[in-house]
Each structure stands twice: as structure tokens, then as C-alpha cells.
N, C-alpha and C. Protein backbone atom coordinates (compact mmCIF):
# COMPACT_ATOMS: atom_id res chain seq x y z
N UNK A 1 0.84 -1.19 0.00
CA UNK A 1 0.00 0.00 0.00
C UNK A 1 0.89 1.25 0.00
N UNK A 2 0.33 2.09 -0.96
CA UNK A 2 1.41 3.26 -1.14
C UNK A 2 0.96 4.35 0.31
N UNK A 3 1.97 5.32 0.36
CA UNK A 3 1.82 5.88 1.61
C UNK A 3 0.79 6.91 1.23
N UNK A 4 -0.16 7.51 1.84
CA UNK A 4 -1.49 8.40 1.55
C UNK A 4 -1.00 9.57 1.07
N UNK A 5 0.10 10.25 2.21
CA UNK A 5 0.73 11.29 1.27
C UNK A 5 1.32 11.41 0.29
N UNK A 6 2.03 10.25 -0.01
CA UNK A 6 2.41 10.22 -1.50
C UNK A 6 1.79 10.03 -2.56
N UNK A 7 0.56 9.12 -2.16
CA UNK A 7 -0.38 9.04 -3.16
C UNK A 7 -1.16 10.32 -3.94
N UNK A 8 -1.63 11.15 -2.81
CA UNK A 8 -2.07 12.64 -3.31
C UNK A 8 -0.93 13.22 -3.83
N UNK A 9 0.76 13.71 -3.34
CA UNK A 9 1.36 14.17 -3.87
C UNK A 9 2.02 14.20 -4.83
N UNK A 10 1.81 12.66 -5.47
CA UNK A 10 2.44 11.99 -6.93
C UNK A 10 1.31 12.53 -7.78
N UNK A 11 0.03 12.03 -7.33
CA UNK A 11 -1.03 12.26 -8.40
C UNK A 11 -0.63 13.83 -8.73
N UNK A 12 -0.98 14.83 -7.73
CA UNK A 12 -0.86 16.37 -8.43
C UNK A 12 -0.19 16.42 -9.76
N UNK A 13 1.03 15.65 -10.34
CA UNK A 13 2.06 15.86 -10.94
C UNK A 13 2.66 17.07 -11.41
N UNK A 14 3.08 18.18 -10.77
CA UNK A 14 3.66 19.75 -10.77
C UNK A 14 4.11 19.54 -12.24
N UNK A 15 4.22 20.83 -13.08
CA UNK A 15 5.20 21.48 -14.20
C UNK A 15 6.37 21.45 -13.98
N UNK A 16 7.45 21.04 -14.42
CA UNK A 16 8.95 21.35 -14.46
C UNK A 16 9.46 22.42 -15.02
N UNK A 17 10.16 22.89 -13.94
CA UNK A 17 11.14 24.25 -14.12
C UNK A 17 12.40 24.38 -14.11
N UNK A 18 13.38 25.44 -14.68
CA UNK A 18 14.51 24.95 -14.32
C UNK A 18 14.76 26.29 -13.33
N UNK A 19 15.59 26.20 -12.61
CA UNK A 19 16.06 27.79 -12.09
C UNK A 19 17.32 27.68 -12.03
N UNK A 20 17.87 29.03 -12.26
CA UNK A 20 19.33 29.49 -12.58
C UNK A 20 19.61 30.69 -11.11
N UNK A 21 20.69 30.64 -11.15
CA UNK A 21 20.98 31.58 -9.95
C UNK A 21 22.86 32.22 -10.36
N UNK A 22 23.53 32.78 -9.83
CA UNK A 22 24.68 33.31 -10.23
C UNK A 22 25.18 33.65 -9.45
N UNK A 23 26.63 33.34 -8.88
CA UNK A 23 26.92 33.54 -7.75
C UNK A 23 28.54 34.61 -7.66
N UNK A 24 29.53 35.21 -7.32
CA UNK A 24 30.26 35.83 -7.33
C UNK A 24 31.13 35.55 -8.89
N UNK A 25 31.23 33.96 -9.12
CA UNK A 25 32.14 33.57 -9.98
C UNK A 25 31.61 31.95 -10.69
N UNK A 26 30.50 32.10 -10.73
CA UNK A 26 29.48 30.61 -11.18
C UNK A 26 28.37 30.48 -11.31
N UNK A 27 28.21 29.81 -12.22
CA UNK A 27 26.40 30.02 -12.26
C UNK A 27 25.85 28.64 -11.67
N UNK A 28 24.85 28.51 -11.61
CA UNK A 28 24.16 27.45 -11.01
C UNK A 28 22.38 27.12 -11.93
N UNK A 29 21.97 25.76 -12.37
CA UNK A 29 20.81 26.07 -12.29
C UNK A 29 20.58 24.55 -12.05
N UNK A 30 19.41 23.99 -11.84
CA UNK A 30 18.37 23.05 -11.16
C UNK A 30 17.04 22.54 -11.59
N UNK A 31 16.58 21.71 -11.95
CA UNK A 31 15.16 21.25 -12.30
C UNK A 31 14.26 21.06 -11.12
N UNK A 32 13.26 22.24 -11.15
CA UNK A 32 12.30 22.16 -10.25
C UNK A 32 11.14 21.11 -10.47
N UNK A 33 10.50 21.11 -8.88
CA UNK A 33 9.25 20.59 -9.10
C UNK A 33 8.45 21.16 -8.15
N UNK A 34 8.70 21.57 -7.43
CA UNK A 34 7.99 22.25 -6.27
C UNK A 34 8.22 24.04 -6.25
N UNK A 35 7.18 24.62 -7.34
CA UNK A 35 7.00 26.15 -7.07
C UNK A 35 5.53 26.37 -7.23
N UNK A 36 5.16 26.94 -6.81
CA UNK A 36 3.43 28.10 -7.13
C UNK A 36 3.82 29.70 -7.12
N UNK A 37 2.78 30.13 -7.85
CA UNK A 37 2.41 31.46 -7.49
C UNK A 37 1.82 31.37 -6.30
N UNK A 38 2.31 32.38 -5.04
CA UNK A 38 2.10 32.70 -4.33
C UNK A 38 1.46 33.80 -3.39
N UNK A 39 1.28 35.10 -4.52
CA UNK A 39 0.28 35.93 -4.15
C UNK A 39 0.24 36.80 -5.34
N UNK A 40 -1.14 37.24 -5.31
CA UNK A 40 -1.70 37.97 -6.61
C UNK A 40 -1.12 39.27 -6.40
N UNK A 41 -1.54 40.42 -5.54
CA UNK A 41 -1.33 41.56 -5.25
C UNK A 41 -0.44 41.56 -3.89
N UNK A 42 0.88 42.13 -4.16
CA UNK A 42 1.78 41.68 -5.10
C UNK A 42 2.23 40.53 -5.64
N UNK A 43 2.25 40.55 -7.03
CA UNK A 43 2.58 39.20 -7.93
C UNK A 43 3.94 39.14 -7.11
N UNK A 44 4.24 37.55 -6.47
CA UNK A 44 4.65 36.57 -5.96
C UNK A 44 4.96 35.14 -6.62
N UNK A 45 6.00 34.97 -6.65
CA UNK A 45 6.07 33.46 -6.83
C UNK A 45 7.16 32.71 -6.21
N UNK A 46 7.01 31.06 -5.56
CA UNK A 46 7.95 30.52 -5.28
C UNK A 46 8.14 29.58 -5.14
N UNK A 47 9.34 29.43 -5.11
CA UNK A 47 10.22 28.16 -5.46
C UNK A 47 11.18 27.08 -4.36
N UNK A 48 11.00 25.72 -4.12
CA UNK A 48 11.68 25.06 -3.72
C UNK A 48 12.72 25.07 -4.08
N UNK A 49 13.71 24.91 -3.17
CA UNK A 49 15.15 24.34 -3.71
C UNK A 49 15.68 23.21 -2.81
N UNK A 50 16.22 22.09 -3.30
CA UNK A 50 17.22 21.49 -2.51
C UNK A 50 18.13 21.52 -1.96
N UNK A 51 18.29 21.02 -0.48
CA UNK A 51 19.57 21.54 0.63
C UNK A 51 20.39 20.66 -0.29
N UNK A 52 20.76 19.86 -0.96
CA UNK A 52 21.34 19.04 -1.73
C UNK A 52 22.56 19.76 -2.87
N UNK A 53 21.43 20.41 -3.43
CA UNK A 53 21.63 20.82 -5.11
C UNK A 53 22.46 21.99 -4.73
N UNK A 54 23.66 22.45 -5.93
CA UNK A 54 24.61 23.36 -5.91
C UNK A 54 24.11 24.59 -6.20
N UNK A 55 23.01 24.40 -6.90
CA UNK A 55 21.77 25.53 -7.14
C UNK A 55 21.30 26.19 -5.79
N UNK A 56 21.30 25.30 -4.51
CA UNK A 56 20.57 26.26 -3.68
C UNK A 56 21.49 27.15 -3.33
N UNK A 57 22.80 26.42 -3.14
CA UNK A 57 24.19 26.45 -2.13
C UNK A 57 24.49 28.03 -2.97
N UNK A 58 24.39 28.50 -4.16
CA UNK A 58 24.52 29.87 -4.76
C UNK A 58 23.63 30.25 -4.57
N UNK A 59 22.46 29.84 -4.96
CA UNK A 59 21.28 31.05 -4.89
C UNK A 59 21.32 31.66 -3.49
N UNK A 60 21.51 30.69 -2.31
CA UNK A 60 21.73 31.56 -1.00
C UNK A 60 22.42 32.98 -1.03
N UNK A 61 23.31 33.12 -1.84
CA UNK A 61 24.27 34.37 -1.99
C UNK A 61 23.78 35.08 -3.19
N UNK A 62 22.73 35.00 -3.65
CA UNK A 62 21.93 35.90 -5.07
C UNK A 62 20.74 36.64 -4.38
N UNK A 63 20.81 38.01 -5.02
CA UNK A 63 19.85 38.67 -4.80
C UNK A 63 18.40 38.33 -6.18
N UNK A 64 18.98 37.73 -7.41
CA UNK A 64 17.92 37.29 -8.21
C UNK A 64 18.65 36.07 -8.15
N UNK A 65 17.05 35.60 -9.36
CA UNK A 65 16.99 34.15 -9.88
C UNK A 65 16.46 33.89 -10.68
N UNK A 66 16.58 33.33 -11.81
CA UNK A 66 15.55 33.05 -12.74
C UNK A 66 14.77 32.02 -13.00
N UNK A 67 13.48 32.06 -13.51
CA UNK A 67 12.35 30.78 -13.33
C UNK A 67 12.29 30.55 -14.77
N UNK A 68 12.77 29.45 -15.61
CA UNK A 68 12.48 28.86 -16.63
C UNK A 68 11.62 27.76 -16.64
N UNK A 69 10.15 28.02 -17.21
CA UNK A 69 8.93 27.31 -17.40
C UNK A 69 9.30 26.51 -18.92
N UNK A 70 9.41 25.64 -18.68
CA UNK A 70 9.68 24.46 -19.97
C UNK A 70 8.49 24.33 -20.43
N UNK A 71 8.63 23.72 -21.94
CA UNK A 71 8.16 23.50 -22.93
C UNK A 71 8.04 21.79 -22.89
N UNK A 72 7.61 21.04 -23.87
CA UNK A 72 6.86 19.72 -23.81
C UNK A 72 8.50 19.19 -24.60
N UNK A 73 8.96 20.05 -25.31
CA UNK A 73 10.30 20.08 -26.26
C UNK A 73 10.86 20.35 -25.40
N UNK A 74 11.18 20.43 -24.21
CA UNK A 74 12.35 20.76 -23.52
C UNK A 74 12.88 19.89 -22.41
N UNK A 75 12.44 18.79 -22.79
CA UNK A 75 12.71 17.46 -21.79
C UNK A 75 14.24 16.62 -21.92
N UNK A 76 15.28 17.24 -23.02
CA UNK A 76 16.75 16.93 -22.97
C UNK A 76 16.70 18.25 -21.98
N UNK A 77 16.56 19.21 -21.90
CA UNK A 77 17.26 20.22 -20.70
C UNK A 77 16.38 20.09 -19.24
N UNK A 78 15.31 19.42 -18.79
CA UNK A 78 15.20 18.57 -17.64
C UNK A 78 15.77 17.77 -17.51
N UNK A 79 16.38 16.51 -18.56
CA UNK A 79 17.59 15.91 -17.94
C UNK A 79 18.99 16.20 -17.54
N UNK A 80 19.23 17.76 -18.08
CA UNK A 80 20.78 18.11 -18.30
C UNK A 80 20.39 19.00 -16.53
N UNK A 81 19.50 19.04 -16.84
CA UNK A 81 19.71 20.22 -15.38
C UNK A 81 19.16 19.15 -14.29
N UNK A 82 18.89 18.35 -14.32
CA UNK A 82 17.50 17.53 -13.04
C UNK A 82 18.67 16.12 -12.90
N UNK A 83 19.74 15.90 -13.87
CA UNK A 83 20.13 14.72 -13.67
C UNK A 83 22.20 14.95 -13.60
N UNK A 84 21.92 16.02 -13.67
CA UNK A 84 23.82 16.15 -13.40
C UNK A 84 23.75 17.28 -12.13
N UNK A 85 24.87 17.30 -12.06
CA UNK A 85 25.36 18.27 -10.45
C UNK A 85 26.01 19.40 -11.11
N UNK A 86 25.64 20.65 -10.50
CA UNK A 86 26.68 21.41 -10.73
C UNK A 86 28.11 21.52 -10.50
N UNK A 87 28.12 20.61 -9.05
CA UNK A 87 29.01 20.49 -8.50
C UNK A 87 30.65 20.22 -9.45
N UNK A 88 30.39 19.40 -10.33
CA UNK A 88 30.89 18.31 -11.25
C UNK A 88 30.90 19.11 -12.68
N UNK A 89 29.55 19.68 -13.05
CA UNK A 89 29.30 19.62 -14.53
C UNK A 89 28.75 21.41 -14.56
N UNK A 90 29.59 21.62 -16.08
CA UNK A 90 28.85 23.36 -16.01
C UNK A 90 27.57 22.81 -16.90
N UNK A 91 26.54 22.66 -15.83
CA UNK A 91 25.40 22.50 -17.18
C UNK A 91 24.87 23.39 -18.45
N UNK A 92 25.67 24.47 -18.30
CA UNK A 92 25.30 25.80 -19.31
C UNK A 92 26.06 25.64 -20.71
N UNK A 93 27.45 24.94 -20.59
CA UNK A 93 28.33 24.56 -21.61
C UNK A 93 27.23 24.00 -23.06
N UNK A 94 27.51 24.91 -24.23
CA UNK A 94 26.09 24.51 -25.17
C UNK A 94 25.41 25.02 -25.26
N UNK A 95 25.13 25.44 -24.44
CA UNK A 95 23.58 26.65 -24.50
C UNK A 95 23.53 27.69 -24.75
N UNK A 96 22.93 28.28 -25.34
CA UNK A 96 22.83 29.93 -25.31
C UNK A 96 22.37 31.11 -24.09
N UNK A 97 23.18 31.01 -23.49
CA UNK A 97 22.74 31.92 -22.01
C UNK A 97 23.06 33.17 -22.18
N UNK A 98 21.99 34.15 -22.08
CA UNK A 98 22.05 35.44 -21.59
C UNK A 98 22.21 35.93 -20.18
N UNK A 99 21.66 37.02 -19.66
CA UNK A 99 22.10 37.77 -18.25
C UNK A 99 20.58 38.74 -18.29
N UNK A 100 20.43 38.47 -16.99
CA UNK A 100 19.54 38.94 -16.43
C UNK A 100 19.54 39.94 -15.25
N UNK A 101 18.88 40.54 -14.42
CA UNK A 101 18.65 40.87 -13.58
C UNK A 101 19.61 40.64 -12.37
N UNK A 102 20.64 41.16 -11.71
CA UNK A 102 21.74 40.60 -10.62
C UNK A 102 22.40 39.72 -11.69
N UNK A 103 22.98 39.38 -12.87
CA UNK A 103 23.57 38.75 -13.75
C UNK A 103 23.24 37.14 -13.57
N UNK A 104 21.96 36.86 -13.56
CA UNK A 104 20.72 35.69 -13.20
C UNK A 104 21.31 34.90 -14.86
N UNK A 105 21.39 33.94 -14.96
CA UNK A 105 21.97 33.24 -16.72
C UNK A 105 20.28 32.70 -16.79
N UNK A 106 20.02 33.29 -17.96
CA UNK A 106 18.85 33.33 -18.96
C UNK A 106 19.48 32.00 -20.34
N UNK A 107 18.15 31.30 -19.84
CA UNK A 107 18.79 30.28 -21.20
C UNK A 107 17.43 30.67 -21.95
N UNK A 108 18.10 31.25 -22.72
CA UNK A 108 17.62 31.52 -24.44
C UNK A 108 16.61 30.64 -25.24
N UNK A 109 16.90 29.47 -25.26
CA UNK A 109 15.41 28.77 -25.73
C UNK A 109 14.49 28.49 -24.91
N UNK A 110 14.66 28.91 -23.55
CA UNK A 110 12.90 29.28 -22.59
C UNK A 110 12.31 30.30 -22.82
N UNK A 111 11.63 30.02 -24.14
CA UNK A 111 10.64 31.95 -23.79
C UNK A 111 9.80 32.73 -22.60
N UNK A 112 9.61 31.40 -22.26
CA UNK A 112 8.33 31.53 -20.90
C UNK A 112 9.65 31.65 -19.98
N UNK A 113 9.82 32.73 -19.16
CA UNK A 113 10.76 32.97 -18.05
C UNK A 113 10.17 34.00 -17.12
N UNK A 114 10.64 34.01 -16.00
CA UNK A 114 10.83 35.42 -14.80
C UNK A 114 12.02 35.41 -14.27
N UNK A 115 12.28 36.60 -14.36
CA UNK A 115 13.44 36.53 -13.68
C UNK A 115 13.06 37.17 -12.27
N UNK A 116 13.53 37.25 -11.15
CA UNK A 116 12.46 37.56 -9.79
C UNK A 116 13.76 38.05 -9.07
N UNK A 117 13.46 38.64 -7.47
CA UNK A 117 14.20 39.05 -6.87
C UNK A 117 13.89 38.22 -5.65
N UNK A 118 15.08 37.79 -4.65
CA UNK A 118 14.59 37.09 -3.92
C UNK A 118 14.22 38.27 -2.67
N UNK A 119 12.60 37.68 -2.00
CA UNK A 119 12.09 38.68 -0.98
C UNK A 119 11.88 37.68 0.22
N UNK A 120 12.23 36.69 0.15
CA UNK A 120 12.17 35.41 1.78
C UNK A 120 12.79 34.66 1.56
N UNK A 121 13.10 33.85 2.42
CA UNK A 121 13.76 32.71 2.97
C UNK A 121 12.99 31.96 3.86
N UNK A 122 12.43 30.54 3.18
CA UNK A 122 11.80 30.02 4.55
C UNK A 122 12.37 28.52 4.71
N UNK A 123 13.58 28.62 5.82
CA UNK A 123 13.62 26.46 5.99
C UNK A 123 13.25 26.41 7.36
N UNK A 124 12.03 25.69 7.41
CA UNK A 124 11.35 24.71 8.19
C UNK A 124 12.13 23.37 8.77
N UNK A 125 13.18 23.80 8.75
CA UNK A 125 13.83 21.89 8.84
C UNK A 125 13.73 20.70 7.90
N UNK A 126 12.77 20.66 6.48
CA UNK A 126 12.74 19.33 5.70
C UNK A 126 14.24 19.70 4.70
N UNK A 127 13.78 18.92 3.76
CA UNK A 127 15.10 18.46 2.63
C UNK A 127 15.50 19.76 1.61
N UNK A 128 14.10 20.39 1.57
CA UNK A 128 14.02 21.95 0.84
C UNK A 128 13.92 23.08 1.43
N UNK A 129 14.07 24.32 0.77
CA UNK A 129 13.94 25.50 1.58
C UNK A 129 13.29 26.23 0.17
N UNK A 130 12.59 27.08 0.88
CA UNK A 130 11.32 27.70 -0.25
C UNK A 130 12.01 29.29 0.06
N UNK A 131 11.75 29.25 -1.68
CA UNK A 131 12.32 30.62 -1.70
C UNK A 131 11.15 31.95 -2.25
N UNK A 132 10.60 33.02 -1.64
CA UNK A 132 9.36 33.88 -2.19
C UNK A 132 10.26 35.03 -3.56
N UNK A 133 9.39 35.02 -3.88
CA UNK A 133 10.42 36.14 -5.12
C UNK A 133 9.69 36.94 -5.43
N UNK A 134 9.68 38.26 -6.40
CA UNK A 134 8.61 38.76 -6.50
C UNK A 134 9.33 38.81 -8.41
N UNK A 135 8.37 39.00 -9.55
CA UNK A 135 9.11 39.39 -10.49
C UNK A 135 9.39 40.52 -11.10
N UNK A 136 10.46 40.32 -11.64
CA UNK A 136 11.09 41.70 -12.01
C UNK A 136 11.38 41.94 -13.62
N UNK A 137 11.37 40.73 -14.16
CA UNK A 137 11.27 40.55 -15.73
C UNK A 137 10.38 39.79 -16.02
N UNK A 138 9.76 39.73 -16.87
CA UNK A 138 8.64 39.09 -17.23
C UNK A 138 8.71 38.21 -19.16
N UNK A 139 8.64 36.91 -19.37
CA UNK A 139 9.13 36.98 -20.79
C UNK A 139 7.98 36.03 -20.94
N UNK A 140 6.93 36.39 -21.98
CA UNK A 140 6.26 34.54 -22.63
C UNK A 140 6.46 34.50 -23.70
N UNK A 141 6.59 33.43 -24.31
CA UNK A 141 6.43 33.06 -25.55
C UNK A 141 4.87 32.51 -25.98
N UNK A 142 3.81 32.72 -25.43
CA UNK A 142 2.80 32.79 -25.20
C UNK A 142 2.23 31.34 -24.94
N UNK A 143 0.97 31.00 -24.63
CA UNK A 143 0.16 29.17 -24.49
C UNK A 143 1.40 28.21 -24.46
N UNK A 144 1.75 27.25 -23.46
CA UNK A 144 2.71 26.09 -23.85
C UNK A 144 2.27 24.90 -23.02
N UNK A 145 2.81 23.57 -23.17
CA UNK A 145 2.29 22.42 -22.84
C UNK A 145 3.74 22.15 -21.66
N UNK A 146 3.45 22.45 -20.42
CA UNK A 146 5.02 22.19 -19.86
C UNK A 146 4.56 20.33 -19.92
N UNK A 147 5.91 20.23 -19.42
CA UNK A 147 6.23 18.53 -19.17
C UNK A 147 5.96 18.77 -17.40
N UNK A 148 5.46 17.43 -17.08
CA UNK A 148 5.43 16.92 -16.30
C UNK A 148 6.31 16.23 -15.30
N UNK A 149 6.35 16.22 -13.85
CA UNK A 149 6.95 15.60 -12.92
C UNK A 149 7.39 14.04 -13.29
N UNK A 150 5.69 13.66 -13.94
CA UNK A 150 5.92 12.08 -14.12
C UNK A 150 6.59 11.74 -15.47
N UNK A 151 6.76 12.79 -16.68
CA UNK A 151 7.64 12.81 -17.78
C UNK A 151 8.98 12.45 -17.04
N UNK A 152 9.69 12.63 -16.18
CA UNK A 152 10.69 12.60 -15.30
C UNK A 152 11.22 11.12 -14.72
N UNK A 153 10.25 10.88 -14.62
CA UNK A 153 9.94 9.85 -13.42
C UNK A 153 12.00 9.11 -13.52
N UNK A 154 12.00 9.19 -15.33
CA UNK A 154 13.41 8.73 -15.48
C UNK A 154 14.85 8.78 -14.92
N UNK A 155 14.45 10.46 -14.55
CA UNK A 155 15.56 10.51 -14.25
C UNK A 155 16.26 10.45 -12.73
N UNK A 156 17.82 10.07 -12.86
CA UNK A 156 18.31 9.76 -11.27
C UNK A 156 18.86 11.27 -11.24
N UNK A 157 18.49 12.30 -9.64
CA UNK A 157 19.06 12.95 -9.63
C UNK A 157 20.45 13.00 -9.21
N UNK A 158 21.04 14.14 -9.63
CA UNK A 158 22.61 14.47 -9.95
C UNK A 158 23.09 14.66 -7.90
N UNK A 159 22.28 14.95 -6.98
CA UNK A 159 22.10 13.98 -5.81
C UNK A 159 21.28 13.24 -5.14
N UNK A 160 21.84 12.76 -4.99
CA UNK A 160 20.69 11.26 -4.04
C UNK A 160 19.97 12.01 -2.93
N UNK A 161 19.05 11.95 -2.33
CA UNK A 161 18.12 12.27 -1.44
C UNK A 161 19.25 12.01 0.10
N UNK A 162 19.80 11.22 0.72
CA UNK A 162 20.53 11.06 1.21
C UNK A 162 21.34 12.11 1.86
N UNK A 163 22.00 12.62 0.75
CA UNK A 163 22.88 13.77 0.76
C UNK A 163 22.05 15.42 1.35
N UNK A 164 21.12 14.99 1.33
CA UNK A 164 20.05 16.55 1.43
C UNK A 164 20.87 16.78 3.13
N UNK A 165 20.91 18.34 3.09
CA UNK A 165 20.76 18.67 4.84
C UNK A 165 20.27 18.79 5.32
N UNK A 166 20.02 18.60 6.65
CA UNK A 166 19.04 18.48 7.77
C UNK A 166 19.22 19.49 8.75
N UNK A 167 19.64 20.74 8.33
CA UNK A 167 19.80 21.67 9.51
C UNK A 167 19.08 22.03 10.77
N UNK A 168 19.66 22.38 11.52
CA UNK A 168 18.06 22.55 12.65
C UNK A 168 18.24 24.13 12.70
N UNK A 169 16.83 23.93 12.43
CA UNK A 169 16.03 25.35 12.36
C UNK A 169 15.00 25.15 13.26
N UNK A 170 14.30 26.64 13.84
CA UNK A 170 13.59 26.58 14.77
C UNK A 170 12.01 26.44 13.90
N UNK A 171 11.34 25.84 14.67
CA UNK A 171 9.98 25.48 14.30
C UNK A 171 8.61 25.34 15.27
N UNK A 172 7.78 25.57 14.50
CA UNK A 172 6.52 25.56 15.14
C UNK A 172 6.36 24.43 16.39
N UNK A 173 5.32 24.83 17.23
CA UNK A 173 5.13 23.84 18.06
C UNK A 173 4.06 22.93 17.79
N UNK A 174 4.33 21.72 17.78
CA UNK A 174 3.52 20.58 17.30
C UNK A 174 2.30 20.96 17.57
């Protein structure tokens, strides 16, 4: 029997994103699965990141970030970003990257983008830390079919779950 929460949380199956971040001397970016819009007035949006991923470990030190909303065609760059490490690999090598906002790397064949400013920080103690942004560039390429969580299902990430940190942070009372 599958576990109840996972059962609801698999079914949802979220859009895949990638996010980029830029740090004194490196760029960083990551395949999301966990962001929403988060408030209308003021437009809000945000994003999970992994204590894991080399993506968070910079974005901590970025004042922007950029949100690349994939395309149904853009499922070789969910594997290049969702299945290698930065740590290891410049996943940008190939691509056409521009500069954004705080010098945020804009990859060029996402039309659908934001580039945002980060306005919170929230870790609760789990494996992620949610980041609020507000946006500051705005790009569509108008109507698109993103790919799916479960389009994914393939890939092994570039870290193992394992590796995530567990910092202690202060938290609510049960």
C-alpha cells in the first residue's frame, strides 16, 4: 500500500522548471518541481530548492533568480539540469545563455521565463527551503504544454536524497 501522502502528492504531478541563480564567480541552475504562485497583489512566486543541489548552495548568496517554465520540447534540458550536479558539470556549456537581472543566466530557448528578486527565505527543517520572489522581468512566448513531474519519473538525480541537509532550524510547536 502506497503511503497516503504520496499518493495525493504523486497524483498532483507539478510542471517542471529549471532555475538558474549566479553567484560571485558561477552560475548554477536546477530542475524544479515544487513552485506556485504565491500571491496575486503583489505578484509573488515561489520556489523550492534542494539543501542538496549546488543551485541552492549559490542562490543563497543571489539577490535574483531566474524561473524557466519548460516546454513539452524541452525534456533533454530537464535531464541536463534535473540529472547532473553542478558540482561536477557546467550545465550551461552549449547553450545559449544570456544575463539577467543581478547577472541571473537566462537560457535563451525558454521563452516563458521570470526573472524575480529574492524577498524570503523560509527552511522549516525538511530536505528543501522555499524561496518567495517577487518578479522583475517578465518573458512569454505565449500558451505552452510544460512537461510533467511524471515525464521525469526517469531521471536519477545528480544527488541522491541522502545527501540533502538536515539543519536545525527553529519550528513551530507541534
Amino acid at each position: 500500500m502506497t503511503d497516503p501522502f504520496e499518493a495525493i502528492a504523486s497524483s498532483l504531478d507539478p510542471a517542471l522548471i529549471i532555475v538558474t541563480a549566479a553567484g560571485a564567480e558561477e552560475r548554477a541552475g536546477c530542475l524544479v518541481g515544487f513552485h506556485a504562485q504565491s500571491s496575486i497583489m503583489p505578484p509573488r512566486y515561489a520556489v523550492w530548492l534542494s539543501k542538496a543541489n549546488h543551485t541552492y548552495r549559490v542562490a543563497l548568496h543571489c539577490t535574483h533568480l531566474a524561473i524557466h517554465f519548460l516546454t513539452s520540447g524541452d525534456l533533454p534540458l530537464a535531464d541536463l539540469f534535473g540529472g547532473r550536479t553542478g558540482d561536477s558539470v557546467d550545465k550551461f556549456a552549449g547553450l545559449q545563455v544570456g544575463q539577467g537581472a543581478g547577472r541571473t543566466p537566462i537560457i535563451d530557448q525558454c521563452p516563458n521565463r521570470l526573472v524575480v528578486r529574492r524577498t524570503a527565505l523560509l527552511d522549516e527543517g525538511g530536505d528543501h527551503v522555499c524561496v518567495v520572489t517577487e518578479p522583475v522581468e517578465v518573458h512569454s512566448g505565449g500558451p505552452f504544454e510544460p512537461p510533467r513531474t511524471s515525464q521525469a519519473a526517469h531521471l536519477v538525480a545528480g544527488h541522491p536524497p541522502w545527501e540533502r541537509r538536515y539543519p536545525p532550524t527553529e519550528r513551530a510547536a507541534p
